[in-house]
C-alpha atoms as a PDB file:
ATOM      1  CA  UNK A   1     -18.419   0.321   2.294  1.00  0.00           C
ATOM      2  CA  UNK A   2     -15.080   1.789   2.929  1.00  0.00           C
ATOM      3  CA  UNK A   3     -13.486   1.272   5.850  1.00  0.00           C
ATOM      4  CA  UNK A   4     -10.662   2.526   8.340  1.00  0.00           C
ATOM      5  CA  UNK A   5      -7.630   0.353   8.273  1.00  0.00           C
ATOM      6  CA  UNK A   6      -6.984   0.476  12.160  1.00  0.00           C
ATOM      7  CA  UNK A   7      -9.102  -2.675  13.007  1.00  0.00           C
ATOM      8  CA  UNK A   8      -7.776  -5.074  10.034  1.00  0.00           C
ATOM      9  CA  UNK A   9      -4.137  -4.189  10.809  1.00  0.00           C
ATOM     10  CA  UNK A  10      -3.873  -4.239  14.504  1.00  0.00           C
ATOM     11  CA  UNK A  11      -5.675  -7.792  14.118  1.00  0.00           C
ATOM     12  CA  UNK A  12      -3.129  -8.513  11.547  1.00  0.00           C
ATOM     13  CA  UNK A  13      -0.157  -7.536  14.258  1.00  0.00           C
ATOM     14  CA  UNK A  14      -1.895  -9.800  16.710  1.00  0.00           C
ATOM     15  CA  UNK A  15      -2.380 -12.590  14.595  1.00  0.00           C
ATOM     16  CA  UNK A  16       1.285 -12.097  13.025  1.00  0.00           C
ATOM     17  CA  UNK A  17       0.317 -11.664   9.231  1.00  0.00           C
ATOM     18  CA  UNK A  18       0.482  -8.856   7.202  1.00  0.00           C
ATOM     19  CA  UNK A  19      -2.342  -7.124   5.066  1.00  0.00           C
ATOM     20  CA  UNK A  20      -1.301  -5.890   1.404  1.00  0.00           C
ATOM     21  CA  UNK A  21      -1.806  -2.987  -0.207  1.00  0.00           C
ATOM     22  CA  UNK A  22      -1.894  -2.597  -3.446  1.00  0.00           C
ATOM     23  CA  UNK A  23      -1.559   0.064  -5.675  1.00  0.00           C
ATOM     24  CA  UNK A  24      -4.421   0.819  -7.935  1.00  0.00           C
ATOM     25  CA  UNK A  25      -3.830   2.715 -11.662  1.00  0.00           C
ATOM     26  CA  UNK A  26      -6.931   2.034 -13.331  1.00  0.00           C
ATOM     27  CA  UNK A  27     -10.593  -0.045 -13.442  1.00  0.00           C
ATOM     28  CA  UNK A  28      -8.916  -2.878 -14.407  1.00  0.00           C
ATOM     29  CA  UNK A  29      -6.285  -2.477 -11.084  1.00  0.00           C
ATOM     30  CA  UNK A  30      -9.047  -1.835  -8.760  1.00  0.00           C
ATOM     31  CA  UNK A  31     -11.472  -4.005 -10.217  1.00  0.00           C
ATOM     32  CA  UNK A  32      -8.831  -7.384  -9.786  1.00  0.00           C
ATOM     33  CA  UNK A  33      -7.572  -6.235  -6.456  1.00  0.00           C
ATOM     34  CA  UNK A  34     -11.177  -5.654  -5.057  1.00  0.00           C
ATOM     35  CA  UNK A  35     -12.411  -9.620  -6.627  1.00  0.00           C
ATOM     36  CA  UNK A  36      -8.992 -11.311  -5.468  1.00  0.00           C
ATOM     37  CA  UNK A  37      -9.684 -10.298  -1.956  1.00  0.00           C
ATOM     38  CA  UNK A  38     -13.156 -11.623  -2.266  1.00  0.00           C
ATOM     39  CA  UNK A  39     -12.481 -14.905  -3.572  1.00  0.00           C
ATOM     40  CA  UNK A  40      -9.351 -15.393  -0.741  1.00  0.00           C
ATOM     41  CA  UNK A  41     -11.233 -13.858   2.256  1.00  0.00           C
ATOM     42  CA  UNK A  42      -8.614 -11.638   2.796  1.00  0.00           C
ATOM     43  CA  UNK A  43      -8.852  -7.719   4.164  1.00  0.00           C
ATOM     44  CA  UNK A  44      -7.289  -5.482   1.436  1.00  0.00           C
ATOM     45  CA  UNK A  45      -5.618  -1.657   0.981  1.00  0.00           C
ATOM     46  CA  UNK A  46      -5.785   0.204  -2.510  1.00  0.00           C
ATOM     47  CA  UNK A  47      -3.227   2.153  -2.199  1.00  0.00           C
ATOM     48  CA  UNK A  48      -3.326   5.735  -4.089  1.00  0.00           C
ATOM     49  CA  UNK A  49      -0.321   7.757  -5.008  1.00  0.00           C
ATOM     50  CA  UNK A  50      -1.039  11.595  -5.727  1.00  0.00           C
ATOM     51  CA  UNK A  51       0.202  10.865  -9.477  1.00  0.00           C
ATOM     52  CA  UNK A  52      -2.001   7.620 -10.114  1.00  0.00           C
ATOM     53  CA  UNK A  53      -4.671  10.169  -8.432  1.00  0.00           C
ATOM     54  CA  UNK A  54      -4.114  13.343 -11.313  1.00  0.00           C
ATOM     55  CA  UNK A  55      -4.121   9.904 -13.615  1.00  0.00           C
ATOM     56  CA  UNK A  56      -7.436   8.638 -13.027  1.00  0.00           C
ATOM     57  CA  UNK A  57      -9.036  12.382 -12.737  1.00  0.00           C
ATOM     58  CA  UNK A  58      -9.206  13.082  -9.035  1.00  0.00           C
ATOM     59  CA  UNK A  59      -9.519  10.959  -5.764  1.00  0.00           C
ATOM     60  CA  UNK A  60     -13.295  12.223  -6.021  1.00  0.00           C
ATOM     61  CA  UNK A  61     -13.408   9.907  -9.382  1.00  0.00           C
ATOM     62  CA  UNK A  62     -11.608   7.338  -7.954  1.00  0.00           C
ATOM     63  CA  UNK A  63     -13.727   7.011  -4.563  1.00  0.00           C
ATOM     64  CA  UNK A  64     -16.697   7.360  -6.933  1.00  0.00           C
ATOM     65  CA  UNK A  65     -15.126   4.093  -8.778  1.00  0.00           C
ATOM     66  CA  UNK A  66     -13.863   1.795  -5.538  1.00  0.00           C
ATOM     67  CA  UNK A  67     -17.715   2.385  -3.909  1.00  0.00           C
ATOM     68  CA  UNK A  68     -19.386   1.663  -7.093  1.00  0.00           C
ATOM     69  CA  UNK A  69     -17.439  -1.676  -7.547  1.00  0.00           C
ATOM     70  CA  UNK A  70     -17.772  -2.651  -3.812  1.00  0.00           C
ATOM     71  CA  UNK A  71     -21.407  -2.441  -4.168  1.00  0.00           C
ATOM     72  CA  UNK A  72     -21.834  -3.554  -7.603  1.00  0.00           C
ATOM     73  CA  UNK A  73     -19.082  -6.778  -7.384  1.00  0.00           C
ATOM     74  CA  UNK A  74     -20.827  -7.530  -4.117  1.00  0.00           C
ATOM     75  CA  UNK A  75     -17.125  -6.694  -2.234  1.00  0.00           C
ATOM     76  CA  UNK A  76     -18.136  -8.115   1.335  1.00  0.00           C
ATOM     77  CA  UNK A  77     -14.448  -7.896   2.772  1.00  0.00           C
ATOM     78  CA  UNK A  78     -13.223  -4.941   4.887  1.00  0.00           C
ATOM     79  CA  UNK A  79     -11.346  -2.195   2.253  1.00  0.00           C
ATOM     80  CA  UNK A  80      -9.943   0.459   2.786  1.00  0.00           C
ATOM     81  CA  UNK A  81      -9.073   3.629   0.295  1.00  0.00           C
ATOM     82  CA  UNK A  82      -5.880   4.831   1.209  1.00  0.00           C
ATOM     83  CA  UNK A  83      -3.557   8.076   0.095  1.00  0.00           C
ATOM     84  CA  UNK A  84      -0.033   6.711  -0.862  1.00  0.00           C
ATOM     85  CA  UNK A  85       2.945   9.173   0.278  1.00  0.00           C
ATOM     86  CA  UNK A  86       0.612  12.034   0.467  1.00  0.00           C
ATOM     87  CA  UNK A  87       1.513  15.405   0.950  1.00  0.00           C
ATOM     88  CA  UNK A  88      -0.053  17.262   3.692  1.00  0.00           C
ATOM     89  CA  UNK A  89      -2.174  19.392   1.164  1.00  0.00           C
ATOM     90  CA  UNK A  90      -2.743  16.150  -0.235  1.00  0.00           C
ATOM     91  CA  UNK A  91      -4.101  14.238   2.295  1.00  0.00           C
ATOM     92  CA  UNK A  92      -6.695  16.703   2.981  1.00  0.00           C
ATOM     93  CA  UNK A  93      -7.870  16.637  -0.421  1.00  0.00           C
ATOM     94  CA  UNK A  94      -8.004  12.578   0.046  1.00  0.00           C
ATOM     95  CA  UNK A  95      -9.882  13.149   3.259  1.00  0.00           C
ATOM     96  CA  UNK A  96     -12.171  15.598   2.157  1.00  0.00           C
ATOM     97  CA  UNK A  97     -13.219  13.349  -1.510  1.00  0.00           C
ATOM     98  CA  UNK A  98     -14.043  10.426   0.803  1.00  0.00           C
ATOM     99  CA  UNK A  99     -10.805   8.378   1.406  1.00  0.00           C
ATOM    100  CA  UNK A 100     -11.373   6.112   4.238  1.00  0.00           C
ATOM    101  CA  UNK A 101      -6.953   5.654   5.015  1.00  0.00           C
ATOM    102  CA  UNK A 102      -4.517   8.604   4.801  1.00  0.00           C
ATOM    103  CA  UNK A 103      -0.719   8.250   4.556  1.00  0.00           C
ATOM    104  CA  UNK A 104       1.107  11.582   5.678  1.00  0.00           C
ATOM    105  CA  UNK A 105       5.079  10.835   4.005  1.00  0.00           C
ATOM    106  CA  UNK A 106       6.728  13.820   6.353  1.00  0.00           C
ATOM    107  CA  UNK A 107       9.988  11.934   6.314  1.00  0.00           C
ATOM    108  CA  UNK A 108      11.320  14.871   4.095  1.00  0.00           C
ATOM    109  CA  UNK A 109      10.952  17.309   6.745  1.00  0.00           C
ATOM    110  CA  UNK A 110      13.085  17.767   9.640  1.00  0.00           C
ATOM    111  CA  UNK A 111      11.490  15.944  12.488  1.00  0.00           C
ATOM    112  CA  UNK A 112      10.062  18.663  14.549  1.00  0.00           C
ATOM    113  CA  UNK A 113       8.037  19.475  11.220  1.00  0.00           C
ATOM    114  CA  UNK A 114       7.152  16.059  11.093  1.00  0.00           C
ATOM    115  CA  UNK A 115       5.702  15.450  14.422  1.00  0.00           C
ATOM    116  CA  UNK A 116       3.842  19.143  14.221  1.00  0.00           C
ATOM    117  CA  UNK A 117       2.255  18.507  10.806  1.00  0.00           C
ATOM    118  CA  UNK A 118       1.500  14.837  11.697  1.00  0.00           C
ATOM    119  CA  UNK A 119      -0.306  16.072  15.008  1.00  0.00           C
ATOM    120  CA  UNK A 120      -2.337  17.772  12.990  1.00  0.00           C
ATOM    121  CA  UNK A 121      -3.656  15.050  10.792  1.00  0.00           C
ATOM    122  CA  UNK A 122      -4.071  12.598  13.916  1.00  0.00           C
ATOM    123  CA  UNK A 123      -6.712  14.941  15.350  1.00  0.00           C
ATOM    124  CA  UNK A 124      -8.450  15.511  11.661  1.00  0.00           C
ATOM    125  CA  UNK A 125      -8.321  11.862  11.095  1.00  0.00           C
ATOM    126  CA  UNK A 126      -9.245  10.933  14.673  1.00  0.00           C
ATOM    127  CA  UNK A 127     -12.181  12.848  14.655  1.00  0.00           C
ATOM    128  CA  UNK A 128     -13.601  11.496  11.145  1.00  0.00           C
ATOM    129  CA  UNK A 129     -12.712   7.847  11.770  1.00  0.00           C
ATOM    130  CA  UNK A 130     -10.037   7.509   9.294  1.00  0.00           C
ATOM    131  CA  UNK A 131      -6.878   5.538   9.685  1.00  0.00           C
ATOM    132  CA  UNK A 132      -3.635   7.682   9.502  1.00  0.00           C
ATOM    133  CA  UNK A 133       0.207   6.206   8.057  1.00  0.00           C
ATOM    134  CA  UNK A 134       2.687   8.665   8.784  1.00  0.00           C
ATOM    135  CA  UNK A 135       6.439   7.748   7.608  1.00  0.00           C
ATOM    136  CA  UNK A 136      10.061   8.056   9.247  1.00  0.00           C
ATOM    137  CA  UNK A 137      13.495   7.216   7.914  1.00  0.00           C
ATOM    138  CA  UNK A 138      12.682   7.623   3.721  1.00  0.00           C
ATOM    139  CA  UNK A 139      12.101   5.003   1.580  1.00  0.00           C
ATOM    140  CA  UNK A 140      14.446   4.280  -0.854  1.00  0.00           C
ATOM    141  CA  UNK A 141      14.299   5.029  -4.819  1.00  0.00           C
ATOM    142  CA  UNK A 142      11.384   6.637  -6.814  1.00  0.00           C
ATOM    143  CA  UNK A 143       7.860   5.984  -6.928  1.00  0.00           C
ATOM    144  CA  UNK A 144       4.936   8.312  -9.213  1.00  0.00           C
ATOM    145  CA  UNK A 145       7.812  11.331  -8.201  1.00  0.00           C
ATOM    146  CA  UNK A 146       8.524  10.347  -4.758  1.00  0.00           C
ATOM    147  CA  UNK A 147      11.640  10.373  -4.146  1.00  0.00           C
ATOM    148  CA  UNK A 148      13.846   8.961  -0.996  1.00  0.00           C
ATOM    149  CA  UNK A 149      17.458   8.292  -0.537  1.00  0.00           C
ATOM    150  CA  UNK A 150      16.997   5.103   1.701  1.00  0.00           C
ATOM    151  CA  UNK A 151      17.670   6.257   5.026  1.00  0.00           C
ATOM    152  CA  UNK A 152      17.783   3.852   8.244  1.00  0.00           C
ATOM    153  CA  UNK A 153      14.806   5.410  10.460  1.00  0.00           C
ATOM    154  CA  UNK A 154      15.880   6.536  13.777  1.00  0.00           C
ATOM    155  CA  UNK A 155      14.273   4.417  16.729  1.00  0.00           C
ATOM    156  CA  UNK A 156      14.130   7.504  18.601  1.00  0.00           C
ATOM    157  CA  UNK A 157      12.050   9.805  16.066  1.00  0.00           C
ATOM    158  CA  UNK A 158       9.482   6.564  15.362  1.00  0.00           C
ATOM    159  CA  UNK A 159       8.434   6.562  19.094  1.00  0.00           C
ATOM    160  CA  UNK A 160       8.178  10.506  19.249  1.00  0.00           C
ATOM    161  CA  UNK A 161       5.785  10.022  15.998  1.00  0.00           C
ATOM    162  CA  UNK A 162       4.002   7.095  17.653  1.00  0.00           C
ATOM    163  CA  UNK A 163       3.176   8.532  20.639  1.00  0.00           C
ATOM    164  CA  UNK A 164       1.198  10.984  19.198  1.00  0.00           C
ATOM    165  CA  UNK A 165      -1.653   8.306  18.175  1.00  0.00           C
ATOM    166  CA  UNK A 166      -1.121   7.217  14.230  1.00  0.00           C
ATOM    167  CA  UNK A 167      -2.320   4.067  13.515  1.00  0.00           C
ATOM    168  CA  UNK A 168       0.548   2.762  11.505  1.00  0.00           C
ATOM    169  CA  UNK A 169       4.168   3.947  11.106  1.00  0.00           C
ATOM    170  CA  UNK A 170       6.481   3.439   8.315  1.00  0.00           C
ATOM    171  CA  UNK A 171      10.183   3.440   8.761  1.00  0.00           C
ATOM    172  CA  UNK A 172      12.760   3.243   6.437  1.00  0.00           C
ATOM    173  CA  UNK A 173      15.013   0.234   7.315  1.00  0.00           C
ATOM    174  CA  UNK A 174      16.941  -0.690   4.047  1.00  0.00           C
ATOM    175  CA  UNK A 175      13.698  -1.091   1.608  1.00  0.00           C
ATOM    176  CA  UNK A 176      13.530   0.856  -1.752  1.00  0.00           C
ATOM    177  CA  UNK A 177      10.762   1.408  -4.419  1.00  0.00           C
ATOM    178  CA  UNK A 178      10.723  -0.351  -7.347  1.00  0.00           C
ATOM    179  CA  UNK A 179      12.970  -3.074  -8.084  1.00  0.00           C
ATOM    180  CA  UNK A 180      15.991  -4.072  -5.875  1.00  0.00           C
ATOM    181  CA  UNK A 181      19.368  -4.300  -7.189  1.00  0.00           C
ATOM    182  CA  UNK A 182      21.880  -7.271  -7.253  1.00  0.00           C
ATOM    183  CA  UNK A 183      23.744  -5.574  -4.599  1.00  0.00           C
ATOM    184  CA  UNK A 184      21.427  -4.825  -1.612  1.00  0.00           C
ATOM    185  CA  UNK A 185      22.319  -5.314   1.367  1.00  0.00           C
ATOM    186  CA  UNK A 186      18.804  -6.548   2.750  1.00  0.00           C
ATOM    187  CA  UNK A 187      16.414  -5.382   5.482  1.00  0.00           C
ATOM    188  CA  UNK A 188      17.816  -3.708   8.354  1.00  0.00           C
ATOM    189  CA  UNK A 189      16.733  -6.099  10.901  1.00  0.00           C
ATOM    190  CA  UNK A 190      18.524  -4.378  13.966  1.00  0.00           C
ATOM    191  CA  UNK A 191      16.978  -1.727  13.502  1.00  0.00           C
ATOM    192  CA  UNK A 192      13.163  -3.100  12.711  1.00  0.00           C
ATOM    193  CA  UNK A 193      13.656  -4.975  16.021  1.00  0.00           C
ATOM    194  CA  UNK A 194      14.641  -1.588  18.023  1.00  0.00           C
ATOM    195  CA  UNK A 195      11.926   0.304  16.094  1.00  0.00           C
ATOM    196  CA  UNK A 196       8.993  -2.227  17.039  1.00  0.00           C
ATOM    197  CA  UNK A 197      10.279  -2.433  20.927  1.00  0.00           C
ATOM    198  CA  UNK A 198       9.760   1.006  21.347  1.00  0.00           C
ATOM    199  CA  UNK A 199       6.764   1.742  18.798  1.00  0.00           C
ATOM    200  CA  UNK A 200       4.535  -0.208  21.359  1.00  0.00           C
ATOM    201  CA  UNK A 201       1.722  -2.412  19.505  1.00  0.00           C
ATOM    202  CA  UNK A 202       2.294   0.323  16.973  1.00  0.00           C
ATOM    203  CA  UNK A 203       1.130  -1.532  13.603  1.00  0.00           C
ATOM    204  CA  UNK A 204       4.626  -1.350  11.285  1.00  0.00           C
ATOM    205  CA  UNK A 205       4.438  -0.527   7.371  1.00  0.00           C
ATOM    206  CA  UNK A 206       6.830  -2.304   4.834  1.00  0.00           C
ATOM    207  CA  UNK A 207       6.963  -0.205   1.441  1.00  0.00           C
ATOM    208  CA  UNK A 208       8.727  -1.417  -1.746  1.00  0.00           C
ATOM    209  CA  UNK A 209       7.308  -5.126  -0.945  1.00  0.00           C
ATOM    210  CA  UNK A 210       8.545  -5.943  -4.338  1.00  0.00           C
ATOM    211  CA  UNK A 211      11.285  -8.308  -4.934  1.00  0.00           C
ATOM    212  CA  UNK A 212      12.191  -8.965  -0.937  1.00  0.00           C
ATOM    213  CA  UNK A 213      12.868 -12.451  -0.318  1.00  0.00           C
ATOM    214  CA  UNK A 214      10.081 -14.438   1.608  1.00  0.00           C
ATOM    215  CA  UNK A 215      11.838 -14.915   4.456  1.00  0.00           C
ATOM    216  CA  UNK A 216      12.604 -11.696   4.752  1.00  0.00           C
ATOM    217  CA  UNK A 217       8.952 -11.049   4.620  1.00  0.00           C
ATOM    218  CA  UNK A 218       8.463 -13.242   7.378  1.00  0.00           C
ATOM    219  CA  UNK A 219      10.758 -12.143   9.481  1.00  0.00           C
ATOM    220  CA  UNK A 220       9.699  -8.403   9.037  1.00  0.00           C
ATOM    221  CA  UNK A 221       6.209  -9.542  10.137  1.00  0.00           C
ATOM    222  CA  UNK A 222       7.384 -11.569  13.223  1.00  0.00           C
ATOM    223  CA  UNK A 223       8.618  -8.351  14.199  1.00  0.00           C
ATOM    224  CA  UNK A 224       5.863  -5.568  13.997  1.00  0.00           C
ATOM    225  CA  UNK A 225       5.230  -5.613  10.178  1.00  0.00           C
ATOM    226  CA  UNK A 226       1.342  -5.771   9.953  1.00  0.00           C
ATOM    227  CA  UNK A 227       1.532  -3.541   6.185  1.00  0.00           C
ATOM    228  CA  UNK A 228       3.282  -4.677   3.253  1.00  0.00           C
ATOM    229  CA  UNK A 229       2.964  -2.338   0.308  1.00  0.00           C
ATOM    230  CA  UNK A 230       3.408  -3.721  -3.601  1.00  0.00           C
ATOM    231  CA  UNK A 231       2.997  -1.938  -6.521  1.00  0.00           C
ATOM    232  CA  UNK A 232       5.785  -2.528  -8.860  1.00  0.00           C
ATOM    233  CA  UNK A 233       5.081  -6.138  -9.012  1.00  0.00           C
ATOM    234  CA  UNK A 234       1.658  -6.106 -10.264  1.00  0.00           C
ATOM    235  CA  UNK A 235       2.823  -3.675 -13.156  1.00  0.00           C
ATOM    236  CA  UNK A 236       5.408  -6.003 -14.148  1.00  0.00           C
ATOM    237  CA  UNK A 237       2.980  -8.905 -14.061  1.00  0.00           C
ATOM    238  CA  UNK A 238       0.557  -6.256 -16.507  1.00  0.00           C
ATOM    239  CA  UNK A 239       2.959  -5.269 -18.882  1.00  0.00           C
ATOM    240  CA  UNK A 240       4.559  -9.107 -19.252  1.00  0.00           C
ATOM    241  CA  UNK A 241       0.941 -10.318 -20.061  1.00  0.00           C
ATOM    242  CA  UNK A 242       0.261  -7.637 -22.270  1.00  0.00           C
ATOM    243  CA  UNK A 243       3.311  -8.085 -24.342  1.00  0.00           C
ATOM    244  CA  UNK A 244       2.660 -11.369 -24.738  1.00  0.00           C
ATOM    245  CA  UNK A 245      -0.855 -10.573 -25.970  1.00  0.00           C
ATOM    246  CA  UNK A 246       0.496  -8.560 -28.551  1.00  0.00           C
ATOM    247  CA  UNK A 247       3.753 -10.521 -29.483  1.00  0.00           C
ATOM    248  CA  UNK A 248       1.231 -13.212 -30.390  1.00  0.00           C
ATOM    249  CA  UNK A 249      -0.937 -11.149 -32.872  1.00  0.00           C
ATOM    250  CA  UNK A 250      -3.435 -11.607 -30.495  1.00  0.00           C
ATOM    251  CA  UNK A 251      -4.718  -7.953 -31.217  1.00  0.00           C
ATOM    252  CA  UNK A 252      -4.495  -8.826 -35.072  1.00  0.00           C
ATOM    253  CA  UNK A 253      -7.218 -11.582 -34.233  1.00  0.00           C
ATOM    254  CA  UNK A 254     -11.058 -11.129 -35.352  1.00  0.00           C
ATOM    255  CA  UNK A 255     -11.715  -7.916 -32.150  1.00  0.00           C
ATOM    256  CA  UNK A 256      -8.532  -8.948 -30.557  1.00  0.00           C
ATOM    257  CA  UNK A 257      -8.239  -5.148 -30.005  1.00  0.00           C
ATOM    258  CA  UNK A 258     -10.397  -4.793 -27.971  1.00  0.00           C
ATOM    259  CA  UNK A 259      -9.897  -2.815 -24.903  1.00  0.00           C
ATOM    260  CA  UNK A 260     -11.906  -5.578 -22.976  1.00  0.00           C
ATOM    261  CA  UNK A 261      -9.904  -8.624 -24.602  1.00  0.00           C
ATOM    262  CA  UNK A 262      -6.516  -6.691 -24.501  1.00  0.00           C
ATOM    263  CA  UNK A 263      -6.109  -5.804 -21.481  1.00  0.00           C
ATOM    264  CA  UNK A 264      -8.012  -9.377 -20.137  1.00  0.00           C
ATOM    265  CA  UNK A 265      -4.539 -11.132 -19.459  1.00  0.00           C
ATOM    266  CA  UNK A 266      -3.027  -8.553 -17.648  1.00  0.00           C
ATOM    267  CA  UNK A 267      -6.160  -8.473 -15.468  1.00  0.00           C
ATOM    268  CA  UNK A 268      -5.394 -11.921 -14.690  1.00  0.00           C
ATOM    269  CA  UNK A 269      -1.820 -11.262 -14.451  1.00  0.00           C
ATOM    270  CA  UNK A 270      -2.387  -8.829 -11.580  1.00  0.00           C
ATOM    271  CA  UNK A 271      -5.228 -11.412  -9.794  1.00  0.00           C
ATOM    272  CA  UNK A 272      -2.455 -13.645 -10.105  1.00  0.00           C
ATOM    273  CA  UNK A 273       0.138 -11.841  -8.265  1.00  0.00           C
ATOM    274  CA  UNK A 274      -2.128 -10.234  -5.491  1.00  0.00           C
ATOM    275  CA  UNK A 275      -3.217 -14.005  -4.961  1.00  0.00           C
ATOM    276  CA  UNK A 276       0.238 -14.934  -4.286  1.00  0.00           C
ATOM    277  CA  UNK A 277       1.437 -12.106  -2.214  1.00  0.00           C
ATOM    278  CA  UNK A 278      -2.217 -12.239   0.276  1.00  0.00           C
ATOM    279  CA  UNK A 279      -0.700 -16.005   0.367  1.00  0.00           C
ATOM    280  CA  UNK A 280       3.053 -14.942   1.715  1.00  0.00           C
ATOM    281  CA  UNK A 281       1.370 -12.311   3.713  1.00  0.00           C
ATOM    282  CA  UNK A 282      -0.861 -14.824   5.318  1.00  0.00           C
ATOM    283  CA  UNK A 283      -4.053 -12.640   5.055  1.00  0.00           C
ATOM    284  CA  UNK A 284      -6.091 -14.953   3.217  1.00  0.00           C
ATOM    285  CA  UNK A 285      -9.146 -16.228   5.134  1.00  0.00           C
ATOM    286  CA  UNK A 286      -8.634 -12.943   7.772  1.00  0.00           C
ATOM    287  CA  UNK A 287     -11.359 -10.969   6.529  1.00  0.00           C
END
């Protein structure tokens, strides 16, 4: 069964690890997400943008999909279904198919639209149990259309969205989507430790968890981080395996085309790196 997120993260700020989410694109996403947090013990978020959600044919189909393998794959770990940089339209479409986690992104909005829009979903979400991400300061580059510039969040506007009762809070503070470049500057780590002393116990959300150096990671968790998001990462891992697969003639090979058998090493690919980031996060055995 699907489950809020509030619970698994504000034991993760307590205990000082991070969970991961992880974006899901297909079965074969879900499906090695879902068995990876099984086998490790470890509390898990399948994160869903509103383009990987047109993709698989609606969040309807995709709730339809997570329950079915959670039931079927014997999934015994707490998991929770969450909306990715959602759109306030979008988020009540995610709440109304079944989601169990909502992400608001109303970092594009000047703040007083932010806070009034984000009020909003904090009663909707309060009153059906769901867990509720809003976002301050934008995330840098481009993910499924999403856009940010890479703002530094201001300490001031996180507490005023805070206060008002979300159960996680994402703030820009140097990360980008995708994949870094050779000339970043790194985290913003004033500004994550001014964030997180006036955010209260206020789980903190790390997006574009791809590519940051581990002590980085670390650090961003000593200091309020209790969500790390990756996505990129487990696509490069896909497509890497899959090339491979098909470099090698693999697909040439008696039913080496198959669907199952071709896309079978980027499966493990993707069980591979989830492993290894629940590891860095230290999640595993928190379930």
């Amino acid at each position: 069964m699907l489950v809020s997120a509030k619970d698994m993260l504000n034991k993760a700020r307590e205990g000082k690890y991070a969970v991961g989410q992880f974006n899901i694109n297909n079965l074969e996403w879900t499906k090695a997400v879902l068995l990876t947090a099984q086998e490790n013990n470890s509390p898990v978020i399948l994160g869903v943008s509103e383009g990987a959600g047109k993709y698989m044919g609606g969040y309807k189909t995709i709730v339809g999909m997570v329950n079915g393998m959670i039931e079927e794959l014997n999934i015994t770990v707490p998991v929770a279904l969450h909306l990715d940089h959602g759109s306030y339209e979008g988020a009540l479409k995610c709440i109304e198919a079944g989601f169990s986690s909502i992400m608001f992104d109303g970092s594009h909005y000047p703040i007083d639209e932010n806070v009034a829009k984000t009020t909003e979903l904090v009663k909707i979400t309060t009153e059906k149990g769901l867990s509720l991400e809003a976002e301050v300061g934008s995330i840098g580059g481009e993910e499924d259309g999403v856009v940010g510039a890479g703002e530094i969040a201001d300490p001031a506007e996180c507490k005023r969205i805070a206060d008002l009762g979300v159960t996680m809070l994402a703030a820009g503070i140097g990360n980008i989507h995708g994949q870094y470049p050779e000339n970043w500057k790194g985290l913003a780590f004033d500004a994550l430790e001014q964030i997180n002393a006036v955010t209260g116990t206020t789980p903190l959300v790390l997006h574009g968890g791809t590519g940051i150096p581990e002590e980085m990671i670390k650090k961003a968790i000593s200091l309020g981080v209790a969500k790390i998001n990756v996505n990129t990462e487990c696509q490069l891992s896909f497509a890497a395996a899959t090339r491979g697969y098909i470099e090698a003639g693999k697909d040439q090979q008696g039913k080496g085309f198959d669907p199952r058998k071709l896309l079978a090493p980027g499966f493990e690919a993707i069980k591979a790196t989830v492993k290894e980031k629940m590891e860095l996060f230290g999640s595993v055995g928190q379930a």
